[in-house]
C-alpha atoms as a PDB file:
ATOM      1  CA  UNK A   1     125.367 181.108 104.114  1.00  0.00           C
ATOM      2  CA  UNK A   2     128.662 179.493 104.040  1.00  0.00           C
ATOM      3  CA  UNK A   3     131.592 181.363 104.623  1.00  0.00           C
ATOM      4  CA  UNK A   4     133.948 181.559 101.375  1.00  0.00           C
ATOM      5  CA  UNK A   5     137.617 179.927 101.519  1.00  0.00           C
ATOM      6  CA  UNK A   6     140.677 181.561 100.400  1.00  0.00           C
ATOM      7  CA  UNK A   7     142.426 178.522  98.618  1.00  0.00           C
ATOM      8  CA  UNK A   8     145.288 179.854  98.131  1.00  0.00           C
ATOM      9  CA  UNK A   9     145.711 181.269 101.816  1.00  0.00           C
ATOM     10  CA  UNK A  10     144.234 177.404 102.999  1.00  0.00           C
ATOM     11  CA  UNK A  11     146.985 175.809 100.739  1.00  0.00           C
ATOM     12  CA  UNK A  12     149.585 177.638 101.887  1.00  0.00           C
ATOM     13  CA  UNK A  13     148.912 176.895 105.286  1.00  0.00           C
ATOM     14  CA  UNK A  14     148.512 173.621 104.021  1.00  0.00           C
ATOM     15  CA  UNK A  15     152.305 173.613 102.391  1.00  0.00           C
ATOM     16  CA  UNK A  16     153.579 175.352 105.974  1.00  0.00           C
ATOM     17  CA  UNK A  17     152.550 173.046 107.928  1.00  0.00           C
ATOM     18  CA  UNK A  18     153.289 169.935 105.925  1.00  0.00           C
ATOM     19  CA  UNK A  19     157.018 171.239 105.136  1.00  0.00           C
ATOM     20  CA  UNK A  20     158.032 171.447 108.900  1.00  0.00           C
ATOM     21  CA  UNK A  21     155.720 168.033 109.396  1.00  0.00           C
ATOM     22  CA  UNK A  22     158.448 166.426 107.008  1.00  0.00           C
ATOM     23  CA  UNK A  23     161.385 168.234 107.908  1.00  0.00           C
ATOM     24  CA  UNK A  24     160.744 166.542 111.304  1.00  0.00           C
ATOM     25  CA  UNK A  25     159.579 163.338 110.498  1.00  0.00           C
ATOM     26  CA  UNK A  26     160.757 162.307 107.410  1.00  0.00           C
ATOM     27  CA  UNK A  27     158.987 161.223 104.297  1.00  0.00           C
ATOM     28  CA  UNK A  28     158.570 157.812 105.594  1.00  0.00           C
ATOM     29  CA  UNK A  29     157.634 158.041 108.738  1.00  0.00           C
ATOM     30  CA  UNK A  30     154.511 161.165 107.623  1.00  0.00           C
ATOM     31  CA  UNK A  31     150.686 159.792 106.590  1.00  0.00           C
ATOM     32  CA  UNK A  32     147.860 162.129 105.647  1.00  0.00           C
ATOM     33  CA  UNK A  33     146.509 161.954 108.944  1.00  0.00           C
ATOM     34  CA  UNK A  34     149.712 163.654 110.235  1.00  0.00           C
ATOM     35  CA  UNK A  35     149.677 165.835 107.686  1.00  0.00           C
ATOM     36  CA  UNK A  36     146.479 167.089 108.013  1.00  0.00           C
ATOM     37  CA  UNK A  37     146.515 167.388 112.178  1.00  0.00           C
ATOM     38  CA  UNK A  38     149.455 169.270 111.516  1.00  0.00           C
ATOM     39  CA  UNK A  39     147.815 172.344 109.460  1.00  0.00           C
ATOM     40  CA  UNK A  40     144.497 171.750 111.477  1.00  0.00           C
ATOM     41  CA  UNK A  41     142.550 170.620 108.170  1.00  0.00           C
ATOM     42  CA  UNK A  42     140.343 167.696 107.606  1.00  0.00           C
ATOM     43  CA  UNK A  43     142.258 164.674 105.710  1.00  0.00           C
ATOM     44  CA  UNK A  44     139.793 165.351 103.284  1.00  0.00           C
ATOM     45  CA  UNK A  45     141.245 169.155 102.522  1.00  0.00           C
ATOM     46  CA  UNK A  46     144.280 167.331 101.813  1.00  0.00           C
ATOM     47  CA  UNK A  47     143.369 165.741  98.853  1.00  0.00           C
ATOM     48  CA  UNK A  48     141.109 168.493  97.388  1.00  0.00           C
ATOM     49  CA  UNK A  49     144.458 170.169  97.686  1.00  0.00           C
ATOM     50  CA  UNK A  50     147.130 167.097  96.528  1.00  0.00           C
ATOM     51  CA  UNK A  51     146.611 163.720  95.038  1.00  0.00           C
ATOM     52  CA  UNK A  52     148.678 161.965  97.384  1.00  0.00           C
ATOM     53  CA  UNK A  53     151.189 162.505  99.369  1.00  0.00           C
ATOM     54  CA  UNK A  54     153.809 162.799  97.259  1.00  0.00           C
ATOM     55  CA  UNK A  55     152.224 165.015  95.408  1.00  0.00           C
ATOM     56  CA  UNK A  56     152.092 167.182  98.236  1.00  0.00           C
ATOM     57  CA  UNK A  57     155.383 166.416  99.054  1.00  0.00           C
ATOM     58  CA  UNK A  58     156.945 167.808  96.247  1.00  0.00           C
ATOM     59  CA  UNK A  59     154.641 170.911  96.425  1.00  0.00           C
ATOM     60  CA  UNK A  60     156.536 171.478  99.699  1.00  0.00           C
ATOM     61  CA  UNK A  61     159.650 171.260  98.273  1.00  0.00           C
ATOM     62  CA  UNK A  62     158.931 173.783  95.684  1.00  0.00           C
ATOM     63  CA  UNK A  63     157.167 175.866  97.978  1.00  0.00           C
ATOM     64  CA  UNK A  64     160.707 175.915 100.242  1.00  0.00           C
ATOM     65  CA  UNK A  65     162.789 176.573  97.093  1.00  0.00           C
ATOM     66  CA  UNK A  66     160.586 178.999  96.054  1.00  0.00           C
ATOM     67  CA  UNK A  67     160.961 181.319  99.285  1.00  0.00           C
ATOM     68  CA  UNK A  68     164.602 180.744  99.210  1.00  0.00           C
ATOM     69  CA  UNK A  69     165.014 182.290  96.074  1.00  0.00           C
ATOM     70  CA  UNK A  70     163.040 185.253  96.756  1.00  0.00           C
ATOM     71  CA  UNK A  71     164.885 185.969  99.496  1.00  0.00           C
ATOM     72  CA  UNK A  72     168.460 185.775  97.655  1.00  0.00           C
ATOM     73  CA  UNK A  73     166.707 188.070  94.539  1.00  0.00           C
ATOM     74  CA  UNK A  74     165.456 190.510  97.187  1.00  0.00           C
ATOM     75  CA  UNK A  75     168.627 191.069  98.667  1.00  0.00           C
ATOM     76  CA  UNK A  76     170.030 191.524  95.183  1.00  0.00           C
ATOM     77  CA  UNK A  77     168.384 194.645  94.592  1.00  0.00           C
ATOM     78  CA  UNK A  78     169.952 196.218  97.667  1.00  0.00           C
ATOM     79  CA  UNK A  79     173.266 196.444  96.104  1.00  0.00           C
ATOM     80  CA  UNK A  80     174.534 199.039  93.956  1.00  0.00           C
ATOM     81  CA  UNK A  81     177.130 196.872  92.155  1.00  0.00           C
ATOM     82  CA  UNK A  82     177.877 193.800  90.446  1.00  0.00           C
ATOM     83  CA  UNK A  83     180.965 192.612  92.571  1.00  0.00           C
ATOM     84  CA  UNK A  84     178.177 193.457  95.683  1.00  0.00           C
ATOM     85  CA  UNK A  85     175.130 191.544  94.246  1.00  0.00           C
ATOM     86  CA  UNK A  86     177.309 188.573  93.374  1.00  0.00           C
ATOM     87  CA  UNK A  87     178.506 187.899  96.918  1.00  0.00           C
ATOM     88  CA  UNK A  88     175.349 189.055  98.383  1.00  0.00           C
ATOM     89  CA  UNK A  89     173.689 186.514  96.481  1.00  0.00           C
ATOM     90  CA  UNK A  90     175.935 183.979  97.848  1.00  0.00           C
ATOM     91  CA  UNK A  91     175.685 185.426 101.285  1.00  0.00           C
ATOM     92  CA  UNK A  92     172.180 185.451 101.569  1.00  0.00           C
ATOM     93  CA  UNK A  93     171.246 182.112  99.890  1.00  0.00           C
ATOM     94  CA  UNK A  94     173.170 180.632 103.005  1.00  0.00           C
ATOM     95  CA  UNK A  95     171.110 183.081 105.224  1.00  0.00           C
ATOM     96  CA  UNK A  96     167.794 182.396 104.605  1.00  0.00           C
ATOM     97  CA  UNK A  97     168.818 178.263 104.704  1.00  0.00           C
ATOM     98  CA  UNK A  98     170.570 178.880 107.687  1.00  0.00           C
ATOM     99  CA  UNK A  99     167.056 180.657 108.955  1.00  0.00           C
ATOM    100  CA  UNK A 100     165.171 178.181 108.141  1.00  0.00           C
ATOM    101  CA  UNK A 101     167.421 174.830 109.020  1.00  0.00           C
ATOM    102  CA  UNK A 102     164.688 172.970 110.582  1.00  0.00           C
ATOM    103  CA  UNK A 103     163.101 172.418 107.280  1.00  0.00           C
ATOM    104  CA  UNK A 104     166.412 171.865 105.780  1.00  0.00           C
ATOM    105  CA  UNK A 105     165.773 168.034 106.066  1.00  0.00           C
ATOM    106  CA  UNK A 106     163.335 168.079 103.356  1.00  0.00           C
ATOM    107  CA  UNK A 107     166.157 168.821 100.934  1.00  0.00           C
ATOM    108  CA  UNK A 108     167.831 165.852 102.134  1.00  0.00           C
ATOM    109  CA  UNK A 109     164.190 163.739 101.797  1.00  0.00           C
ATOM    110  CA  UNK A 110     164.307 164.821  98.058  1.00  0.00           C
ATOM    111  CA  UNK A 111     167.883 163.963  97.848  1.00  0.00           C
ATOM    112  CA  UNK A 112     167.049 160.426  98.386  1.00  0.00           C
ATOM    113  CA  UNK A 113     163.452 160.837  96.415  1.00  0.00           C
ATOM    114  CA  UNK A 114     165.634 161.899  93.494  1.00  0.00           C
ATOM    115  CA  UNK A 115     167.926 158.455  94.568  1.00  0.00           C
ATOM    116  CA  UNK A 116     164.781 156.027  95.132  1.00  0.00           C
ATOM    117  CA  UNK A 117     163.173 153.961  91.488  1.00  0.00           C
ATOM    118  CA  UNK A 118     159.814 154.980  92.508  1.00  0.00           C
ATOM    119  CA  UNK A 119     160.123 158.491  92.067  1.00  0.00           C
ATOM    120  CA  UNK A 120     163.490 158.803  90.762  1.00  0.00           C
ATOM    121  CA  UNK A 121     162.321 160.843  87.850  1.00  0.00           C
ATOM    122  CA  UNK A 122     160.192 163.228  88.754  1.00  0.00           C
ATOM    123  CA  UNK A 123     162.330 164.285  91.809  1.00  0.00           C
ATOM    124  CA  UNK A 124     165.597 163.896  90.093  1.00  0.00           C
ATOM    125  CA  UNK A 125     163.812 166.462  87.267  1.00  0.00           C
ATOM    126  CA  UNK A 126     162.788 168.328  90.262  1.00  0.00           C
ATOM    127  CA  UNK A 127     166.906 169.137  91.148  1.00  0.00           C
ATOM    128  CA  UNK A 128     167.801 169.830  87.767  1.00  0.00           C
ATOM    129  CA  UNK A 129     165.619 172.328  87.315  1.00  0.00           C
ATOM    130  CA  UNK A 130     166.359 174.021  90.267  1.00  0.00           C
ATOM    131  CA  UNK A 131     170.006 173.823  89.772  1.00  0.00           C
ATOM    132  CA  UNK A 132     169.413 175.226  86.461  1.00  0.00           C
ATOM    133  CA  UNK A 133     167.733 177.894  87.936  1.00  0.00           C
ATOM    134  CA  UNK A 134     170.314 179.086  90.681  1.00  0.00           C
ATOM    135  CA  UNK A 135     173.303 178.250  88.383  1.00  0.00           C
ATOM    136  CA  UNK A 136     171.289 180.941  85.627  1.00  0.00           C
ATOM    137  CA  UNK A 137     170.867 183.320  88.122  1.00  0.00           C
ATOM    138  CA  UNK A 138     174.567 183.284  89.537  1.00  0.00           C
ATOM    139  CA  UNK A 139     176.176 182.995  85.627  1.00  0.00           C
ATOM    140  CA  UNK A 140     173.861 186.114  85.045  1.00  0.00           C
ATOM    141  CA  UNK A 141     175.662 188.224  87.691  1.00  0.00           C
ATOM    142  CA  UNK A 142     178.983 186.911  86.787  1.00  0.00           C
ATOM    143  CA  UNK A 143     178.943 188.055  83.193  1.00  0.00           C
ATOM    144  CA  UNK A 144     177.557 191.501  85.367  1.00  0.00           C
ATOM    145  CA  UNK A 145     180.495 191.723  86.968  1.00  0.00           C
ATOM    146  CA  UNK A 146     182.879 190.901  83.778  1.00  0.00           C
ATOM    147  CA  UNK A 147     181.350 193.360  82.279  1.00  0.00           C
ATOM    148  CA  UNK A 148     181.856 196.345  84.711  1.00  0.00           C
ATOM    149  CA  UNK A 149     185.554 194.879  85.148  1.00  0.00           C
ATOM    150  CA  UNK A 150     184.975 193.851  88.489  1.00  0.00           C
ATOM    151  CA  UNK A 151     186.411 189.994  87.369  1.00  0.00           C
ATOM    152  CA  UNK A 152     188.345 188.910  84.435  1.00  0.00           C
ATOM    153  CA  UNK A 153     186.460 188.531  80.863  1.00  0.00           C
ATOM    154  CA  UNK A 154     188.276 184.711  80.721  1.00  0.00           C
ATOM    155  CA  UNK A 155     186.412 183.674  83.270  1.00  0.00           C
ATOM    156  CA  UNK A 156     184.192 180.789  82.610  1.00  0.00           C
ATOM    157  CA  UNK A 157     180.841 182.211  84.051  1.00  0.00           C
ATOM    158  CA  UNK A 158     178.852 179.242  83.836  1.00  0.00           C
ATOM    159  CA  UNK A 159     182.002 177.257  85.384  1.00  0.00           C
ATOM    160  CA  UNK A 160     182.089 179.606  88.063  1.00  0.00           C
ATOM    161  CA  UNK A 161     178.151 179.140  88.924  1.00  0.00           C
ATOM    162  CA  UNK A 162     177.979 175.926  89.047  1.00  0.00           C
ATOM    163  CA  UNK A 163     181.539 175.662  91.539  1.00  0.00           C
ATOM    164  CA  UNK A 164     179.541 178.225  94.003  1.00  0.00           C
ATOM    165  CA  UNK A 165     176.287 176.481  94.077  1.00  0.00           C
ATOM    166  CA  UNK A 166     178.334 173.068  95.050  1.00  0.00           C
ATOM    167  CA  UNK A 167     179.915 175.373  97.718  1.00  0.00           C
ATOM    168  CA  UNK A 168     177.084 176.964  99.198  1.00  0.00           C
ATOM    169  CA  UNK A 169     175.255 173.282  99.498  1.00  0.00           C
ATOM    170  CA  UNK A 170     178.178 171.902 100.320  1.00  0.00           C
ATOM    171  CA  UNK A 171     178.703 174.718 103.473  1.00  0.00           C
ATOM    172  CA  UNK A 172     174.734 173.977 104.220  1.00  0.00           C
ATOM    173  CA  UNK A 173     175.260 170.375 104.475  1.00  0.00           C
ATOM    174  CA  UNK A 174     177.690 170.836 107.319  1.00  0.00           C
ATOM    175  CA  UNK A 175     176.262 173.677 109.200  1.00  0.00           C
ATOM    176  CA  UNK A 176     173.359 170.954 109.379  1.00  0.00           C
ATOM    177  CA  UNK A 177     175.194 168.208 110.471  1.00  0.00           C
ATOM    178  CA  UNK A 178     177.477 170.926 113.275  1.00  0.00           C
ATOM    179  CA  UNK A 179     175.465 173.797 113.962  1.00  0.00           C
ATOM    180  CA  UNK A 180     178.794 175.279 115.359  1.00  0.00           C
ATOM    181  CA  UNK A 181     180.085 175.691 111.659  1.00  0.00           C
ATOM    182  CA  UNK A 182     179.555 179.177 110.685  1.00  0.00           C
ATOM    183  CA  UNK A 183     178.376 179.158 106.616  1.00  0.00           C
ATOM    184  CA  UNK A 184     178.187 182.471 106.189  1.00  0.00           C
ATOM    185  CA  UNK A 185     181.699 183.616 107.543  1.00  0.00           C
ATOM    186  CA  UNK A 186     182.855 180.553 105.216  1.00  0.00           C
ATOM    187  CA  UNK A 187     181.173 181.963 101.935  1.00  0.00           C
ATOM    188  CA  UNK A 188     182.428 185.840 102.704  1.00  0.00           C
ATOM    189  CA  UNK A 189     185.827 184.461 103.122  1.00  0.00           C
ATOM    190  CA  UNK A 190     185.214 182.209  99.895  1.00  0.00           C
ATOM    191  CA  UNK A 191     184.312 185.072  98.012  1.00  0.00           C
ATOM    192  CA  UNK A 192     186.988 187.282  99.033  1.00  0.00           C
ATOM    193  CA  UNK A 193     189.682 184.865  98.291  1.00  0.00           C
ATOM    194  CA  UNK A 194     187.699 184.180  94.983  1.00  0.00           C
ATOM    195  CA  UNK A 195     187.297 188.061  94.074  1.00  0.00           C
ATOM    196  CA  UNK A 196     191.697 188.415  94.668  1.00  0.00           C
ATOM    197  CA  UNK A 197     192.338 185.221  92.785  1.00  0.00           C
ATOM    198  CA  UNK A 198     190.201 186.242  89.888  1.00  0.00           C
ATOM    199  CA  UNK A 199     188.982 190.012  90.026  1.00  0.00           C
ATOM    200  CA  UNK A 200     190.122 191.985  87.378  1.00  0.00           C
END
């Protein structure tokens, strides 16, 4: 009798593999066949798996995203107040990048997907939405943190989001480039200097 397969456990090692595959080779430079050496699966898996590789491309991408966010909302509910999950979420969003920079590259891969006519759309849609997503999650806490006085009620929380997700990518982007730049001393010192310019 053939033994049964966990799909989801094979496509995860599937998205694993592939990820790091990219991170180090680029989307370019990565076929099927490297793809699928990579995660020890036939080509064949692949594509009962993903269309193409773009498709599975962008499944990595998600799948990255995805475990990045879980680790900034699990952090979250180890703090007692707003002031504390709002920096912690900052904190630990560079963490777990800065954790896992050797698959960092892939954001820059989508960077240019979203860039490229060929898949300018669906990659470019890809951003926005997360974007959207982080910039929810941080206006969330800010309004949190208006509302037990911990900043000032004038404060534009959606402004305010969207100026510390630039920052944290921004900080990212160069602890890539100089792995002697220290993010996460950057963004506690950020947020400090934030929480005395605008704290209520």
């Amino acid at each position: 009798m053939a033994r049964a397969v966990d799909r989801d456990a094979k496509r995860l090692k599937i998205l694993e593999a592939s990820t790091r595959r990219f991170a180090q080779s680029g989307f370019d430079a990565t076929s099927m066949d490297d793809l699928a050496l990579a995660a020890g699966v036939s080509k064949g898996s692949l594509y009962d798996y993903f269309r193409n590789k773009e498709d599975l491309f962008y499944a990595c991408f998600e799948w990255f995203e995805a475990q990045l966010l879980a680790a900034s909302m699990a952090r979250l509910a180890e703090q007692s107040d707003a002031k504390a999950r709002l920096i912690g979420f900052a904190d630990t969003s560079v963490q777990a990048l800065q954790e896992n920079i050797a698959l960092y590259p892939v954001m820059l891969e989508v960077w240019a997907a979203a860039a490229k006519s060929g898949t300018r759309e669906r990659f470019s849609q890809a951003m926005r939405t997360l974007y959207a997503q982080f910039r929810a999650q941080v206006s969330t806490l800010v309004r949190s943190a208006q509302a037990s006085g911990d900043l000032k009620p004038d404060v534009d929380a959606e402004a305010l989001a969207g100026m510390m997700i630039g920052a944290v990518d921004g900080l990212l982007l160069q602890y890539w480039l100089d792995p002697s730049f220290d993010p996460r001393a950057w963004v506690k010192s950020f947020m400090n200097s934030l929480f005395s310019g605008i704290g209520s």
